[in-house]
N, C-alpha and C. Protein backbone atom coordinates (compact mmCIF):
# COMPACT_ATOMS: atom_id res chain seq x y z
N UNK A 1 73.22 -74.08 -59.75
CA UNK A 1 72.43 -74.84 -58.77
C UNK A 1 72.59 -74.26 -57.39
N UNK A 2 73.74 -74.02 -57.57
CA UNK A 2 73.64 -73.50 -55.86
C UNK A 2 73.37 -71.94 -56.31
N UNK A 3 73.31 -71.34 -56.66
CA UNK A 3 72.64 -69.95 -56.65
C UNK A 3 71.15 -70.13 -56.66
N UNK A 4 70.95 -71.30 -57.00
CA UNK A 4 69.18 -71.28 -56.95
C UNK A 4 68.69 -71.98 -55.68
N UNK A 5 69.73 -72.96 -54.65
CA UNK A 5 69.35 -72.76 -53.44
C UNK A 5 68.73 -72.09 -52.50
N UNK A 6 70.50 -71.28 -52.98
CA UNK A 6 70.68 -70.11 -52.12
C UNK A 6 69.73 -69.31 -52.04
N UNK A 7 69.03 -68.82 -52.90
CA UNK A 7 67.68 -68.27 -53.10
C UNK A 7 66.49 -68.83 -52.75
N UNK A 8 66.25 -70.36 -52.96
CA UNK A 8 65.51 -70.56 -51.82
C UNK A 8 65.61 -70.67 -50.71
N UNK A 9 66.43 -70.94 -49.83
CA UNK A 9 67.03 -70.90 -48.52
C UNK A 9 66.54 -69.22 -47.72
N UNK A 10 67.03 -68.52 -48.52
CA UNK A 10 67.29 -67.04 -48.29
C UNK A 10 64.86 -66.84 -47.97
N UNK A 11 64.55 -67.08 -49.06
CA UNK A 11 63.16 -67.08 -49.39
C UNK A 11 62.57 -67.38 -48.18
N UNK A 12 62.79 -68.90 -48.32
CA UNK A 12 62.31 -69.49 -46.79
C UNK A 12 62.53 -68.73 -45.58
N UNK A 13 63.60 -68.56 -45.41
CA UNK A 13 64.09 -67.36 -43.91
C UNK A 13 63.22 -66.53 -44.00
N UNK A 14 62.62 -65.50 -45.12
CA UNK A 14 62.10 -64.64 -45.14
C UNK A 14 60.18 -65.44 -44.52
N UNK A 15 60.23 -65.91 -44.99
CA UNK A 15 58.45 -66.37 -45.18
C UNK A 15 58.49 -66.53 -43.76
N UNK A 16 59.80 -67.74 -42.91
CA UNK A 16 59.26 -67.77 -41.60
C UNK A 16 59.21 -66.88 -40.89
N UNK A 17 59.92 -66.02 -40.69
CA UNK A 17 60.31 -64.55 -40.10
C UNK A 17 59.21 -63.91 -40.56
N UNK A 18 58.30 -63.75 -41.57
CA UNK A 18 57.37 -63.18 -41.74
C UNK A 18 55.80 -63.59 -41.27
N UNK A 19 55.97 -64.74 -41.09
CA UNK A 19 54.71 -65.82 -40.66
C UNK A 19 53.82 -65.07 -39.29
N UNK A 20 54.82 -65.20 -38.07
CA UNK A 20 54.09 -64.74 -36.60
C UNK A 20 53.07 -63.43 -37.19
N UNK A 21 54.32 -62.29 -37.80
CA UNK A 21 53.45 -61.19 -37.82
C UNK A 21 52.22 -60.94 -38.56
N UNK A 22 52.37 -62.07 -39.98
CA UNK A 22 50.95 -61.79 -40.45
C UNK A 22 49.96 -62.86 -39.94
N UNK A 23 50.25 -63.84 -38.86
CA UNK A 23 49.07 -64.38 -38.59
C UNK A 23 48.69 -63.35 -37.20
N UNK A 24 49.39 -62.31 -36.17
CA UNK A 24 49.04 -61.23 -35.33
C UNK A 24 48.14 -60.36 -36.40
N UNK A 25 48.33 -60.16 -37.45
CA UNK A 25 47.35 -59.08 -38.18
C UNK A 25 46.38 -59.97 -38.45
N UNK A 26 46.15 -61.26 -38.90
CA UNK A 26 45.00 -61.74 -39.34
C UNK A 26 44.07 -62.13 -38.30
N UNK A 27 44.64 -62.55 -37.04
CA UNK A 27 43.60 -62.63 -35.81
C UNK A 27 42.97 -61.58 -35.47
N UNK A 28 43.57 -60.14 -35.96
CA UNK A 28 43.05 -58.51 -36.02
C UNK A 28 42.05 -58.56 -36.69
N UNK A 29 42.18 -59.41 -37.66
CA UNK A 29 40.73 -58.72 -38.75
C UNK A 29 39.87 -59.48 -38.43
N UNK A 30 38.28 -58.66 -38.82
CA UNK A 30 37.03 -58.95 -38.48
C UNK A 30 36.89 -60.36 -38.71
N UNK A 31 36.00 -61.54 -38.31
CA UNK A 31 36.21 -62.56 -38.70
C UNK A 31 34.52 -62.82 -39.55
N UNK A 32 34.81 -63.52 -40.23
CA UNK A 32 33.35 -64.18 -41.25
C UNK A 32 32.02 -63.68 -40.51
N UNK A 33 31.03 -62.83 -40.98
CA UNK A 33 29.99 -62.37 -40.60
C UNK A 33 30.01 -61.24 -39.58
N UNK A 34 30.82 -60.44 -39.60
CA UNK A 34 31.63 -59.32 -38.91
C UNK A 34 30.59 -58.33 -39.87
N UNK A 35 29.45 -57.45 -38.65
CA UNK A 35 28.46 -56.40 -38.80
C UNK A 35 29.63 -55.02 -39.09
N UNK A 36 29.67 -54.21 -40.19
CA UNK A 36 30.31 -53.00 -40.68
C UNK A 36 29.57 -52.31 -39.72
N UNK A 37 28.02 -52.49 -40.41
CA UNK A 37 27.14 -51.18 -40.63
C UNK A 37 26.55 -50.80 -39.04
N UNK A 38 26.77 -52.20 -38.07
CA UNK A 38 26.32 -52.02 -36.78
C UNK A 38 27.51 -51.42 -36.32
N UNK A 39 28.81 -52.12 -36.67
CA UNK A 39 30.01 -51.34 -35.66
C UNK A 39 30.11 -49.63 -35.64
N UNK A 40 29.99 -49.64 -37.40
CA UNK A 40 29.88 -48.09 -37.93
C UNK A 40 29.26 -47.41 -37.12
N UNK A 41 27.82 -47.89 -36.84
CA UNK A 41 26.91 -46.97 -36.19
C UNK A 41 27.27 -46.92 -34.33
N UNK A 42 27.79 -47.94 -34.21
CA UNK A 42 28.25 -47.75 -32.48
C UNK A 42 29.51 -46.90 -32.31
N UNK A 43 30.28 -46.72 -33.47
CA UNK A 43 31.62 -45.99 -33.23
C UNK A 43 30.35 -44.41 -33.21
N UNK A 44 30.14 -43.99 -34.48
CA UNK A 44 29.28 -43.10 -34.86
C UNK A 44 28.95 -42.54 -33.45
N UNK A 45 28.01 -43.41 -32.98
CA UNK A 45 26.91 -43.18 -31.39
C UNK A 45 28.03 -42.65 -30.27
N UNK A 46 29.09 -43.41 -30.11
CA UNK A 46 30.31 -43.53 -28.84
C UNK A 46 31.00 -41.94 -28.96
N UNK A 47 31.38 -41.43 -30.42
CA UNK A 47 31.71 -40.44 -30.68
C UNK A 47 30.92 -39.25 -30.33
N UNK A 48 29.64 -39.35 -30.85
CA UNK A 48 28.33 -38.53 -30.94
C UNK A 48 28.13 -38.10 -28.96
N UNK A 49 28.10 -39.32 -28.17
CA UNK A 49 27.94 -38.93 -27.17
C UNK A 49 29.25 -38.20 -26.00
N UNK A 50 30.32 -38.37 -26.64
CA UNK A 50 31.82 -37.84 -26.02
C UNK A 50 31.52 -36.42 -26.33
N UNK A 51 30.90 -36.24 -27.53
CA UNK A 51 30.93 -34.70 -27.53
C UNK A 51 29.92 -33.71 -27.17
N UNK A 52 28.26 -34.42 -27.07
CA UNK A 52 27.67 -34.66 -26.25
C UNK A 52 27.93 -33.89 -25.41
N UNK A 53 28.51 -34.91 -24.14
CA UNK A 53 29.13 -34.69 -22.77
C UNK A 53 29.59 -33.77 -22.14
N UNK A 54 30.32 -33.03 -22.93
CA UNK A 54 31.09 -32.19 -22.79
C UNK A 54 30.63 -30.66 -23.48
N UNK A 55 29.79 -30.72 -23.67
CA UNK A 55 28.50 -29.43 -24.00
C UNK A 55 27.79 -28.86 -22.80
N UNK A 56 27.88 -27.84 -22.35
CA UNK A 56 26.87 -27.26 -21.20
C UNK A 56 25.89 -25.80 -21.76
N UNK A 57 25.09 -25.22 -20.94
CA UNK A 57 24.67 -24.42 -21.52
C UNK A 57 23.22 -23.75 -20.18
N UNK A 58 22.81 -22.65 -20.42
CA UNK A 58 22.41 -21.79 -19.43
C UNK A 58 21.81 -20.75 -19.21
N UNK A 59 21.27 -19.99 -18.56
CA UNK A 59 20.74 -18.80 -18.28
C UNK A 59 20.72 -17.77 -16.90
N UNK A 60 21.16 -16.84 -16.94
CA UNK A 60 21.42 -16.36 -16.05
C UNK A 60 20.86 -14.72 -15.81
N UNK A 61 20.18 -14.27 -14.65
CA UNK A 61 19.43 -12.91 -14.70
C UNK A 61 20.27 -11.83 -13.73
N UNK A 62 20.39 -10.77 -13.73
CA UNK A 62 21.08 -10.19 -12.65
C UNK A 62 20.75 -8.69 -12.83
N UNK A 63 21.70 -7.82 -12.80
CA UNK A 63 21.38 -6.39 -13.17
C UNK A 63 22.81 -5.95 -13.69
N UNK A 64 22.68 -4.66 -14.27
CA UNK A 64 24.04 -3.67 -15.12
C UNK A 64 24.08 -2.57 -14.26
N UNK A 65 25.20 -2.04 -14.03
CA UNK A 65 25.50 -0.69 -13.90
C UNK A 65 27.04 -0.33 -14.83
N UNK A 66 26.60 0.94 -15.42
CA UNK A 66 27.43 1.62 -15.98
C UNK A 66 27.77 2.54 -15.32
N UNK A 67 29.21 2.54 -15.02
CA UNK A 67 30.31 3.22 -14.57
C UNK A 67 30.45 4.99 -15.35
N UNK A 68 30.82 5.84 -14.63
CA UNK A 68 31.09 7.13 -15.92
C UNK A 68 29.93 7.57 -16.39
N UNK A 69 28.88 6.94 -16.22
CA UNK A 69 27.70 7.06 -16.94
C UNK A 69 26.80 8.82 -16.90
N UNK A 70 26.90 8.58 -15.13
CA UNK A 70 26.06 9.40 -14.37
C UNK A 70 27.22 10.46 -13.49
N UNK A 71 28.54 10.25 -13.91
CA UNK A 71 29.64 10.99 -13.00
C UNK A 71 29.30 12.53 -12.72
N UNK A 72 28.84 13.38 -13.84
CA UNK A 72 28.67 14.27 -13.45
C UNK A 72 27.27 14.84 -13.87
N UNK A 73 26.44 13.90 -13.74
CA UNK A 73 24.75 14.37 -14.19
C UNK A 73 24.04 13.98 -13.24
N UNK A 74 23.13 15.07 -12.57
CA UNK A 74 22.11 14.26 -11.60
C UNK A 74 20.94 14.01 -12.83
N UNK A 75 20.30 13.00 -11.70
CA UNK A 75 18.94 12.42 -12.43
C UNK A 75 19.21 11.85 -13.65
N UNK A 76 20.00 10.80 -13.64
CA UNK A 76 19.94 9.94 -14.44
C UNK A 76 20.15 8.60 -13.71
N UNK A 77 19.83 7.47 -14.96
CA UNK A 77 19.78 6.16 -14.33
C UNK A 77 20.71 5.37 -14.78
N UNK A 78 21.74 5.23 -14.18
CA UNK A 78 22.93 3.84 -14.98
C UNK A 78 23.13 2.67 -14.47
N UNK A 79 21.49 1.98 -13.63
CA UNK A 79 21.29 0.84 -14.02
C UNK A 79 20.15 0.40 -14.53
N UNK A 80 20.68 -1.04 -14.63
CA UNK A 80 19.15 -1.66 -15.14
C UNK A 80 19.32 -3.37 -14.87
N UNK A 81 18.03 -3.92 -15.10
CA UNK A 81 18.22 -5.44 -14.93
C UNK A 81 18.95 -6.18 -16.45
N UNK A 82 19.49 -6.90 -16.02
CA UNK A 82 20.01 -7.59 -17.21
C UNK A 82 19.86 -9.62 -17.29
N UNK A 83 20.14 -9.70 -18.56
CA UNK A 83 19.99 -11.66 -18.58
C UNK A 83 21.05 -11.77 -19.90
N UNK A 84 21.24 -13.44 -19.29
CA UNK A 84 21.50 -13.67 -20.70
C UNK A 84 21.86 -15.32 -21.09
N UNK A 85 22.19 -15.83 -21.60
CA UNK A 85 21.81 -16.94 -22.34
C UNK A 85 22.88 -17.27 -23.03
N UNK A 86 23.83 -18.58 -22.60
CA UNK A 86 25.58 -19.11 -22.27
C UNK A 86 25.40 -20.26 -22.96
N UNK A 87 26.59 -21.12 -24.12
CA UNK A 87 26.28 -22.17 -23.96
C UNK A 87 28.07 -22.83 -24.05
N UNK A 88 28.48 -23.37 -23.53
CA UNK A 88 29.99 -23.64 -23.93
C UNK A 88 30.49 -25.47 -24.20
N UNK A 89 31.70 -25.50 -23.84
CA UNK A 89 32.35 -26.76 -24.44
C UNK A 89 33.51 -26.81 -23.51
N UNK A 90 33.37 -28.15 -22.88
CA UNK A 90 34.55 -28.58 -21.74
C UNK A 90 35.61 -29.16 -22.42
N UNK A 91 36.67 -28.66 -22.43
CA UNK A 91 37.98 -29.01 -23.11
C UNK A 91 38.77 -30.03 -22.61
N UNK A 92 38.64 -29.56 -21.07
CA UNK A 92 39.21 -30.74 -20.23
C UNK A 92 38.16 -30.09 -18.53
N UNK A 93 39.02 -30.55 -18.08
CA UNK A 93 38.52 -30.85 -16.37
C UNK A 93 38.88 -29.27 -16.00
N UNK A 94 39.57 -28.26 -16.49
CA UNK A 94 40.04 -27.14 -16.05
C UNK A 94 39.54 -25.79 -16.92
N UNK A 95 39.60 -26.23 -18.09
CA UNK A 95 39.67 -25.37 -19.49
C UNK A 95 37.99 -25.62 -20.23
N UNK A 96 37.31 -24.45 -20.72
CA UNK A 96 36.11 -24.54 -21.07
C UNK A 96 36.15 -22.92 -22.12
N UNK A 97 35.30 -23.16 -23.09
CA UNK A 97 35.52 -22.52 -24.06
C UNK A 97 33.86 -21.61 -23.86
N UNK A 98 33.27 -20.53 -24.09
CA UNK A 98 32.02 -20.49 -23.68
C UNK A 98 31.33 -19.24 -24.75
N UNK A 99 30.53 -19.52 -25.41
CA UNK A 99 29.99 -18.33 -25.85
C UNK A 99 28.63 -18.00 -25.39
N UNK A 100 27.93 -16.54 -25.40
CA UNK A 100 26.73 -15.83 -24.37
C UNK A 100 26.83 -14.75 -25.20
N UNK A 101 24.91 -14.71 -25.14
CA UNK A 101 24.44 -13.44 -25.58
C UNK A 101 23.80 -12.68 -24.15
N UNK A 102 24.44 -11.05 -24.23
CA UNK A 102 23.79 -10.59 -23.01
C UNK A 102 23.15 -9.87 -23.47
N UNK A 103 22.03 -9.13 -22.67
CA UNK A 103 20.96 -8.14 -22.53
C UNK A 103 21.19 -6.98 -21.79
N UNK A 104 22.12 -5.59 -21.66
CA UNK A 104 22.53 -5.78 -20.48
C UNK A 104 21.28 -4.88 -19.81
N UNK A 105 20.64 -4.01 -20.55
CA UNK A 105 19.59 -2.63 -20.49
C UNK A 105 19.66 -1.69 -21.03
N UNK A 106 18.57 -0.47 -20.30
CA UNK A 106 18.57 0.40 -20.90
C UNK A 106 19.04 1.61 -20.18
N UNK A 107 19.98 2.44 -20.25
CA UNK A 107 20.62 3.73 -19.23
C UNK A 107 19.68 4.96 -19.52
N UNK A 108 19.33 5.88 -18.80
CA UNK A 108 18.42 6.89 -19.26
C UNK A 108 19.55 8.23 -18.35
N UNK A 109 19.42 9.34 -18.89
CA UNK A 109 20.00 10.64 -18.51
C UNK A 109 19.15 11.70 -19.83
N UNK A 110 18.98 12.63 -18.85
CA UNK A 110 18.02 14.12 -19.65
C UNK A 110 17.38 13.86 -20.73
N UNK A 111 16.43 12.88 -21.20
CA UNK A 111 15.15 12.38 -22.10
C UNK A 111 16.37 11.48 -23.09
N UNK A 112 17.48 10.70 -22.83
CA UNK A 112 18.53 10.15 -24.09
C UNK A 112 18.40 9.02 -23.39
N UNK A 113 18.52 7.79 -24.43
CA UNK A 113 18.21 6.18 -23.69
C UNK A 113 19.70 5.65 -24.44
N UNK A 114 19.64 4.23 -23.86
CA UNK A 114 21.03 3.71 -24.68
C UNK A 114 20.53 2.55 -24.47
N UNK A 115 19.90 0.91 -25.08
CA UNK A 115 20.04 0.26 -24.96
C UNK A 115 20.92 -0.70 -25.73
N UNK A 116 21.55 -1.55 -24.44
CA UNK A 116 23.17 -2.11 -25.00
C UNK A 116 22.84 -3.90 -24.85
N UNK A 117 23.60 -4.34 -25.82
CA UNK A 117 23.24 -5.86 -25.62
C UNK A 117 25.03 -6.41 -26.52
N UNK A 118 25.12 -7.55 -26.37
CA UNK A 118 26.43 -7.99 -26.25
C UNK A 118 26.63 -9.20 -26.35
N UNK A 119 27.61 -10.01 -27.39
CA UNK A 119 27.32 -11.25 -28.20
C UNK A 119 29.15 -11.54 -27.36
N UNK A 120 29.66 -12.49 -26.65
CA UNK A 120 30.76 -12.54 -26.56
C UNK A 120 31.02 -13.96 -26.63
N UNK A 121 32.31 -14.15 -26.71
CA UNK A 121 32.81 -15.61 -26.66
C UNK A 121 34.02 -15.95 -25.58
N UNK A 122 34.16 -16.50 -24.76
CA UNK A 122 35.30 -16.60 -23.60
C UNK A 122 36.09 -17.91 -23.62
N UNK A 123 36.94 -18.09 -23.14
CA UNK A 123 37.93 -18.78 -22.79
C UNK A 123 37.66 -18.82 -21.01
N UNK A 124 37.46 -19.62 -20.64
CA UNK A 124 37.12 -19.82 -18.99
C UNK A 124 38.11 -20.89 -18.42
N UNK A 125 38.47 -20.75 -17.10
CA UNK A 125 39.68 -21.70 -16.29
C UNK A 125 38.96 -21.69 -15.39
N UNK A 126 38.58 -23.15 -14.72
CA UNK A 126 37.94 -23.43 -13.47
C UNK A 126 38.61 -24.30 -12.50
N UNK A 127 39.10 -23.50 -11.53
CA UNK A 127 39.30 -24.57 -10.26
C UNK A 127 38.22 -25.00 -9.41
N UNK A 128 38.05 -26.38 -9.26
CA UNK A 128 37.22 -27.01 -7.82
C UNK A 128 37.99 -26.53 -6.94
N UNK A 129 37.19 -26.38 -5.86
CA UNK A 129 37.20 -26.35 -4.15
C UNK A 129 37.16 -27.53 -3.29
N UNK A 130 36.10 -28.12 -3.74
CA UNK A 130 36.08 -29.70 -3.90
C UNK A 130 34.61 -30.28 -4.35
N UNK A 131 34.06 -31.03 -3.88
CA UNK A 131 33.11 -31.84 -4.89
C UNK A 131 32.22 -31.07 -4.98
N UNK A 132 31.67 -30.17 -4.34
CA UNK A 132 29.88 -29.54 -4.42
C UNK A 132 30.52 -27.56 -4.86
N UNK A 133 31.29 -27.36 -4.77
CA UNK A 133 32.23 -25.86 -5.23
C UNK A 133 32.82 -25.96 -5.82
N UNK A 134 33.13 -24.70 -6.85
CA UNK A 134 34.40 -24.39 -7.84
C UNK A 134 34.19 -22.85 -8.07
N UNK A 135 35.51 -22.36 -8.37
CA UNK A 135 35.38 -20.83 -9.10
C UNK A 135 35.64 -20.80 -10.08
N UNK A 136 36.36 -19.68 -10.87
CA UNK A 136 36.00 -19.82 -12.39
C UNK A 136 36.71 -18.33 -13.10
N UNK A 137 37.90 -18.06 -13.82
CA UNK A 137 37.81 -16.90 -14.17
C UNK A 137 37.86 -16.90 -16.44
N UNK A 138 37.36 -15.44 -16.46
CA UNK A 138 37.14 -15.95 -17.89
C UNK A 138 37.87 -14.80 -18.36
N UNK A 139 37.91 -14.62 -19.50
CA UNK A 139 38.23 -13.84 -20.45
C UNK A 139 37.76 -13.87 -22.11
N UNK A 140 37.78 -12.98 -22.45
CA UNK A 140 37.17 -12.97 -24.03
C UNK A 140 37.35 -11.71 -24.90
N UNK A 141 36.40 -12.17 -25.76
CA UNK A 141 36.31 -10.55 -27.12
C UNK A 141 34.86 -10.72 -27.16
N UNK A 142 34.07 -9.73 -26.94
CA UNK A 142 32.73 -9.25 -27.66
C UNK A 142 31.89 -8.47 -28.26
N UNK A 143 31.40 -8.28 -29.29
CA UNK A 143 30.77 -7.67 -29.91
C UNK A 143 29.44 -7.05 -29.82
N UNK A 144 29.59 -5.92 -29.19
CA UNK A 144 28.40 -5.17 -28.50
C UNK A 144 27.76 -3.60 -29.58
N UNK A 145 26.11 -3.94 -29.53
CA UNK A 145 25.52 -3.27 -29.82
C UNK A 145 24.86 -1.94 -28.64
N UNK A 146 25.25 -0.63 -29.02
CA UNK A 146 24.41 0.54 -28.05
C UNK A 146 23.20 0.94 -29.17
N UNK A 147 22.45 1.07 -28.72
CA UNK A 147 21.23 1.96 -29.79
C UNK A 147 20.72 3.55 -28.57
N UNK A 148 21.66 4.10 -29.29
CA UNK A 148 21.35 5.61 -28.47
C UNK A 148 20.43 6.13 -29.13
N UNK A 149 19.88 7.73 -28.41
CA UNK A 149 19.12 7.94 -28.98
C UNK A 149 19.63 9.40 -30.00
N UNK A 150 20.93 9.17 -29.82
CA UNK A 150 21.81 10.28 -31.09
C UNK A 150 22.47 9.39 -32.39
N UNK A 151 22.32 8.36 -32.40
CA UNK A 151 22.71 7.17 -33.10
C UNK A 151 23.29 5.86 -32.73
N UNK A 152 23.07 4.93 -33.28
CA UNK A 152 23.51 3.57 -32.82
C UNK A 152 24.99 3.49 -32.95
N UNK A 153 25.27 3.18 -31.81
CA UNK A 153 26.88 2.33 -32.12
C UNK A 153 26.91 0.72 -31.82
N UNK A 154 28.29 0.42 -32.63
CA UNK A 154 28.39 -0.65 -32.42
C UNK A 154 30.22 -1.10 -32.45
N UNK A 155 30.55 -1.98 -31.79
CA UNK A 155 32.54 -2.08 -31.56
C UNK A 155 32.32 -3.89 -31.21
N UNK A 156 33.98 -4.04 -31.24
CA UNK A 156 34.55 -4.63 -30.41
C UNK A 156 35.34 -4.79 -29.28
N UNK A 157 35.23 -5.55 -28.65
CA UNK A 157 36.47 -5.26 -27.10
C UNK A 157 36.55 -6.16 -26.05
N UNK A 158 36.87 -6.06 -25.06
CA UNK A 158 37.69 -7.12 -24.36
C UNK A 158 36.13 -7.41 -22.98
N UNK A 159 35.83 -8.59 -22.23
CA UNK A 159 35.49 -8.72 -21.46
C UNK A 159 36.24 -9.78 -20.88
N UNK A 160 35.98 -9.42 -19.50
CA UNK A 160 36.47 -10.68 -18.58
C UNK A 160 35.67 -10.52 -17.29
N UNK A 161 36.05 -11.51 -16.66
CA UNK A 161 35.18 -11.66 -15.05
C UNK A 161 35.26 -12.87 -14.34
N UNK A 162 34.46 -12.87 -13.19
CA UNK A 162 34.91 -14.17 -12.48
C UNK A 162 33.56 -14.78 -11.84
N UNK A 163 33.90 -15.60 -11.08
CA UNK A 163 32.25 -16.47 -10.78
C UNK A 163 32.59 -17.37 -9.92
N UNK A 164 31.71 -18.17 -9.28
CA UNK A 164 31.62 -19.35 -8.21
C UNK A 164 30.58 -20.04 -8.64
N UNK A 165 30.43 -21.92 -8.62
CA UNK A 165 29.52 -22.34 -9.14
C UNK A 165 29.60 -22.98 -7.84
N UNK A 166 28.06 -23.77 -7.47
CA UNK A 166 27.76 -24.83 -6.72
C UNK A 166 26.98 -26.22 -7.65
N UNK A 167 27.50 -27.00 -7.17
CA UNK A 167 26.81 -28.53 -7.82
C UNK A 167 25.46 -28.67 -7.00
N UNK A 168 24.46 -28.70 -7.79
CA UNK A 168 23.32 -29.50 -7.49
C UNK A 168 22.96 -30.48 -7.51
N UNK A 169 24.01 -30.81 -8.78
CA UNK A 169 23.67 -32.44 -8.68
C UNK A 169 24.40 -32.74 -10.12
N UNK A 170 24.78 -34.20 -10.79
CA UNK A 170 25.89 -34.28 -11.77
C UNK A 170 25.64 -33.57 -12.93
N UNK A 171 24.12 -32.75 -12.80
CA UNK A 171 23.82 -32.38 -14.62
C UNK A 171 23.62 -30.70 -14.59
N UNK A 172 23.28 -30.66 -13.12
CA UNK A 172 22.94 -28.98 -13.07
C UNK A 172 23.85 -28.55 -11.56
N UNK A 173 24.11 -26.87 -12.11
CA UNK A 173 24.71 -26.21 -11.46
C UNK A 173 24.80 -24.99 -11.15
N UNK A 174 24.41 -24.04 -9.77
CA UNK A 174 24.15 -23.06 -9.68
C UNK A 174 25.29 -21.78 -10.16
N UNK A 175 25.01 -20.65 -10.57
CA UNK A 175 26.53 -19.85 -11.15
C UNK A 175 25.88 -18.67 -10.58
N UNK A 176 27.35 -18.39 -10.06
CA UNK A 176 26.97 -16.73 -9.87
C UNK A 176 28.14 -15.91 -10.75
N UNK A 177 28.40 -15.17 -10.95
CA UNK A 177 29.14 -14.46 -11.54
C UNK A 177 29.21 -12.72 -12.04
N UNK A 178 30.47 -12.30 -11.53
CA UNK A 178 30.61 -10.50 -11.82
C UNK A 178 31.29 -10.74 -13.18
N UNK A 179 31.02 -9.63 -14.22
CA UNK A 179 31.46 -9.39 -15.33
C UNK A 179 31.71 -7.92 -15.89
N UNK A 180 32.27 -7.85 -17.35
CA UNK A 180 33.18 -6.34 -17.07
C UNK A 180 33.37 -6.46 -18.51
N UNK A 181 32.49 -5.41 -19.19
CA UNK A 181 32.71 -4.95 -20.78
C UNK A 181 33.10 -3.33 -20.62
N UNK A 182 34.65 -3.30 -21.31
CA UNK A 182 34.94 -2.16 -21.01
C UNK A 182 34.63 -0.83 -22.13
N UNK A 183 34.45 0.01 -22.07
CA UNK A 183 34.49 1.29 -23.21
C UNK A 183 33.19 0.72 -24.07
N UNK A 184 32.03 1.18 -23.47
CA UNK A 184 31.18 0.98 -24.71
C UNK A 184 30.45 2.20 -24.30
N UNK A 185 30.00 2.42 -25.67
CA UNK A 185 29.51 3.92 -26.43
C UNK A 185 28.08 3.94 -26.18
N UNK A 186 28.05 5.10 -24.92
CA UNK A 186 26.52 5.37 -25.05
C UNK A 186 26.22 6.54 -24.98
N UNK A 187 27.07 7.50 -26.64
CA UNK A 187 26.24 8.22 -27.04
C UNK A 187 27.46 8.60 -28.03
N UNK A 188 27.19 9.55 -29.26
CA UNK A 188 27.85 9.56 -30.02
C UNK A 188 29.61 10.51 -29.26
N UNK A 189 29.49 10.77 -27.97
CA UNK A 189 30.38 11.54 -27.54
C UNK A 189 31.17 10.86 -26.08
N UNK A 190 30.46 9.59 -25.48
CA UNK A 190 30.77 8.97 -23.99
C UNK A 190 31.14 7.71 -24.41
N UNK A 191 31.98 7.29 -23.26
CA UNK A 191 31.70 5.78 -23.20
C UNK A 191 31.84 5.65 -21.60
N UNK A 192 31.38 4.20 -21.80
CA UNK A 192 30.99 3.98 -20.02
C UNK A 192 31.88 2.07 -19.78
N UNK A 193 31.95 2.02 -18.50
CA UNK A 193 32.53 0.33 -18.83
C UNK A 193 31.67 -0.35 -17.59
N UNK A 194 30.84 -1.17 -18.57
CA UNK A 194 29.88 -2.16 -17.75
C UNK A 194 30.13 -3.03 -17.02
N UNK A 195 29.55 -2.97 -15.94
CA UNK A 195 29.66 -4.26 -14.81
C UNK A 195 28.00 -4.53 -14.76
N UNK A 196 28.47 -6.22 -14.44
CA UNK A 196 27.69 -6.90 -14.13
C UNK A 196 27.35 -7.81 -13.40
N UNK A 197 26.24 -7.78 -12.31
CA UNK A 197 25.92 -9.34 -11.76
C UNK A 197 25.17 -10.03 -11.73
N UNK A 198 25.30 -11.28 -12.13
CA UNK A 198 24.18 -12.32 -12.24
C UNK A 198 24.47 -13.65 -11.39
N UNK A 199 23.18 -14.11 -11.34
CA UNK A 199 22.76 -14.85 -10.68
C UNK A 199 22.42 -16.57 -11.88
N UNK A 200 22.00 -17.76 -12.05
CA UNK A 200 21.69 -18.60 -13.09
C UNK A 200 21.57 -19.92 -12.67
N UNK A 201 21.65 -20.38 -13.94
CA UNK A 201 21.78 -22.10 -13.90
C UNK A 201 22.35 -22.68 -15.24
N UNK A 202 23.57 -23.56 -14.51
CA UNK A 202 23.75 -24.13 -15.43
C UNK A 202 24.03 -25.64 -15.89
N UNK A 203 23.37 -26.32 -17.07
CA UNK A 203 23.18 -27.81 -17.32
C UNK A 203 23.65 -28.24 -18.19
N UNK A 204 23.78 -29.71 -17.81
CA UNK A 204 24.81 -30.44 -19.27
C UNK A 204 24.22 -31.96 -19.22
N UNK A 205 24.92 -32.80 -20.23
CA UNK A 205 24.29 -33.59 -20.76
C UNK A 205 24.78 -34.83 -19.85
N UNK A 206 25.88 -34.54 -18.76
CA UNK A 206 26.53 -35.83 -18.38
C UNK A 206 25.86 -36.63 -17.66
């Protein structure tokens, strides 16, 4: 008899000691006529637009010159106009991830052409200046096509560069920016390392 007290006694302790916390979880749960399929779809939407947000994207025109190009040839041309077309992902307030296809041109020397174009992806760090300025430096790997006229090449390799943006306003933003693809092949025997400057715009969804 008293072992079967004791066991209820012991029981009871347990149930009250257990009581607060499962009536804190049951005031948690949805209550009678609690919408799944609407909440579902507002989490869905809330998510959908966070990432959204944080999407930008752009176009920008400027010109190329290749370096080495023309060092020891007269009458040739190692520039040209160039563009190209950015779209990236804000990581945070500092850090932005960015990929761009460039265009950069076409180089001409003694009847031989090279047109070069260039798929890269960057890693970008931006400091503000303050509300209407910021600069910006990047780095990356890209994958660039030459189409000479002794045969096409094609590599990988390093770019980086830097830039200044101005705010126009919370969704668009003016960019300027110098850039720098080094050692690319324009011809089955040279290479040259591209600079670039452009001018653009760039917009987001916020």
């Amino acid at each position: 008899m008293r072992a079967s007290l004791k066991t209820i006694t012991l029981r009871t302790l347990i149930s009250l000691a257990t009581l607060p916390l499962f009536s804190d979880v049951c005031a948690d749960l949805p209550q009678a006529g609690f919408n799944y399929a609407k909440a579902s779809a507002a989490y869905i939407d809330q998510s959908t637009a966070g990432i959204m947000d944080k999407i930008y994207f752009g176009g920008s025109f400027g010109s190329s010159e290749a370096e080495n190009y023309c060092s020891i040839t007269s009458g040739c041309e190692n520039k040209d106009s160039s563009w190209k077309g950015f779209v990236g992902y804000k990581i945070n307030e500092i850090f932005s991830a960015e990929t761009a296809y460039t265009s950069i041109g076409d180089l001409h020397k003694h009847g031989t052409t090279s047109d070069i174009s260039a798929l890269s992806v960057s890693g970008i760090a931006n400091l503000s200046i303050n509300d209407q300025f910021s600069v910006f430096g990047k780095a990356g790997f890209s994958r660039w096509e030459s189409e000479n006229t002794d045969g096409d090449k094609n590599g990988t390799g390093l770019t980086y560069g830097l830039g200044a943006k101005v705010n126009l306003s919370e969704t668009m933003k003016i960019r300027a920016e110098w850039e720098r693809l080094p050692s690319i092949s324009t011809s089955n025997t040279e290479e040259s390392d591209i600079d670039m400057m452009s001018i653009g715009v760039e917009l987001s969804t916020l």
